[in-house]
Protein backbone atom coordinates (compact mmCIF):
# COMPACT_ATOMS: atom_id res chain seq x y z
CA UNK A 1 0.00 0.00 0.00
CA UNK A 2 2.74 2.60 -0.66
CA UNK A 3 0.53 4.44 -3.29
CA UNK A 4 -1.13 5.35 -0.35
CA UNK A 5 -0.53 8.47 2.16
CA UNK A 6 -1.97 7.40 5.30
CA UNK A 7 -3.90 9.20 7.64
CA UNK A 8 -1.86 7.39 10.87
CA UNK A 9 -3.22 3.88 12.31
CA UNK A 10 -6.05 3.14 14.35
CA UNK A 11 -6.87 1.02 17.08
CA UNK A 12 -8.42 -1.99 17.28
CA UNK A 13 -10.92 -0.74 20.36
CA UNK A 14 -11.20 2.47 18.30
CA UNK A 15 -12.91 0.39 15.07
CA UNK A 16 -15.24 -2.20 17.38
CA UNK A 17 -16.20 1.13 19.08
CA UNK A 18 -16.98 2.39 15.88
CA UNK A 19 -18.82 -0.52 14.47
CA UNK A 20 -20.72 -0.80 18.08
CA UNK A 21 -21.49 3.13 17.91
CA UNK A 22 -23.40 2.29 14.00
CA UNK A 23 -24.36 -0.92 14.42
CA UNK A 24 -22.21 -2.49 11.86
CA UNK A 25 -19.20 -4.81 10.68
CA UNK A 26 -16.64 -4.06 8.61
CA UNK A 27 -14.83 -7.06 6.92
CA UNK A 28 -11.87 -8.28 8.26
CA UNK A 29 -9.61 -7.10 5.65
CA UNK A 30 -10.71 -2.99 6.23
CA UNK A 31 -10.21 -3.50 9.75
CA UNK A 32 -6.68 -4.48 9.03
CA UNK A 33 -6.59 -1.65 6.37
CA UNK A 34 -8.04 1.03 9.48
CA UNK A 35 -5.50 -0.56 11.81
CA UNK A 36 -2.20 0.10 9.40
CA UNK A 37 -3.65 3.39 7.53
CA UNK A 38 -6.85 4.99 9.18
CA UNK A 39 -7.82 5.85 5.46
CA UNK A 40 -5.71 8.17 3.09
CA UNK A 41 -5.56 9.79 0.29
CA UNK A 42 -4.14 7.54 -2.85
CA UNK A 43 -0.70 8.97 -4.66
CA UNK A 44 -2.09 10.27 -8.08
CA UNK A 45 -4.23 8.50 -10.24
CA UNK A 46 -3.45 5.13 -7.94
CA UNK A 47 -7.34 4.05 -7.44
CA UNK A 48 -9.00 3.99 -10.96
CA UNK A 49 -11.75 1.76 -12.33
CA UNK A 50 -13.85 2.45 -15.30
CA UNK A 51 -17.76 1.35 -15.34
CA UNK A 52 -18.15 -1.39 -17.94
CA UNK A 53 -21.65 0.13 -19.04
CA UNK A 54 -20.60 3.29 -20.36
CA UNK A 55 -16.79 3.30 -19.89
CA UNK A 56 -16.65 6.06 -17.76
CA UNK A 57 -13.51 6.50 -15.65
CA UNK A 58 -13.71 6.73 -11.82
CA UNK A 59 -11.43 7.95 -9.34
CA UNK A 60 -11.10 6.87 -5.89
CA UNK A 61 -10.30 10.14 -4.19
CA UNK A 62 -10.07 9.37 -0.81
CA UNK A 63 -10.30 6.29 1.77
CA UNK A 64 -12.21 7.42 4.86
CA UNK A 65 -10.80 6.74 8.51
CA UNK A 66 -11.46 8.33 11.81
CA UNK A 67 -10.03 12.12 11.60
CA UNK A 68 -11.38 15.70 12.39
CA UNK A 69 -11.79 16.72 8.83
CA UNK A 70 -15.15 15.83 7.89
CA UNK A 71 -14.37 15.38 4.52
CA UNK A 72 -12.21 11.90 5.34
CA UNK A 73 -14.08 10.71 8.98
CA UNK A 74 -15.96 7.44 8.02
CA UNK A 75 -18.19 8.11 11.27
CA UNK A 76 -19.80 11.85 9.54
CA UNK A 77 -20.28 10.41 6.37
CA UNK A 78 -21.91 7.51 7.44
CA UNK A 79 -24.30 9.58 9.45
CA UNK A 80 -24.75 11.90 6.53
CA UNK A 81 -25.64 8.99 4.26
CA UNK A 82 -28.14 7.59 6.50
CA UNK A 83 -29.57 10.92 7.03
CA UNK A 84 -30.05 11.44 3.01
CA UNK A 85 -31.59 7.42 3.11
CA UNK A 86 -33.99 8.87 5.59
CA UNK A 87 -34.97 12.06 3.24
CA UNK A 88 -35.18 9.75 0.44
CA UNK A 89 -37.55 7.29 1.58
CA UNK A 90 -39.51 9.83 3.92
């Protein structure tokens, strides 16, 4: 994972407490990923894919962890996801 630049590491207590506090699971493999990285932003163009319907390229701009920009914390986006779920099916 050197194409990425890390936001620090993470502990373990910090990512149950985290899937306790939404009521989730994250796979093994993220946890491990949270632990080593706490999200980060990839080096360039590292994280591409293209959509096999219309070819269109994506780019991964940013892996969320726990920080205090808003921006990159996986706990505020969650919440603002579920929030716009809510206002889309209310």
């Amino acid at each position: 994972m050197n194409n990425i630049n890390g936001f620090g590491s993470l502990s373990m207590i910090d990512i149950l407490s985290l899937e306790e506090k939404f009521d989730i699971v994250f796979p093994d493999d993220y946890k491990e990923f949270l632990e080593n990285y706490n999200g980060g932003l990839p080096k360039k163009n590292y994280l591409t894919t293209h959509l096999a319907n219309t070819g269109e390229k994506i780019v991964l701009g940013s892996l969320l962890g726990i920080v205090e920009k808003e921006n990159f914390d996986l706990g505020t986006c969650f919440l603002n996801m579920k929030m716009n779920f809510h206002l889309l099916v209310n």
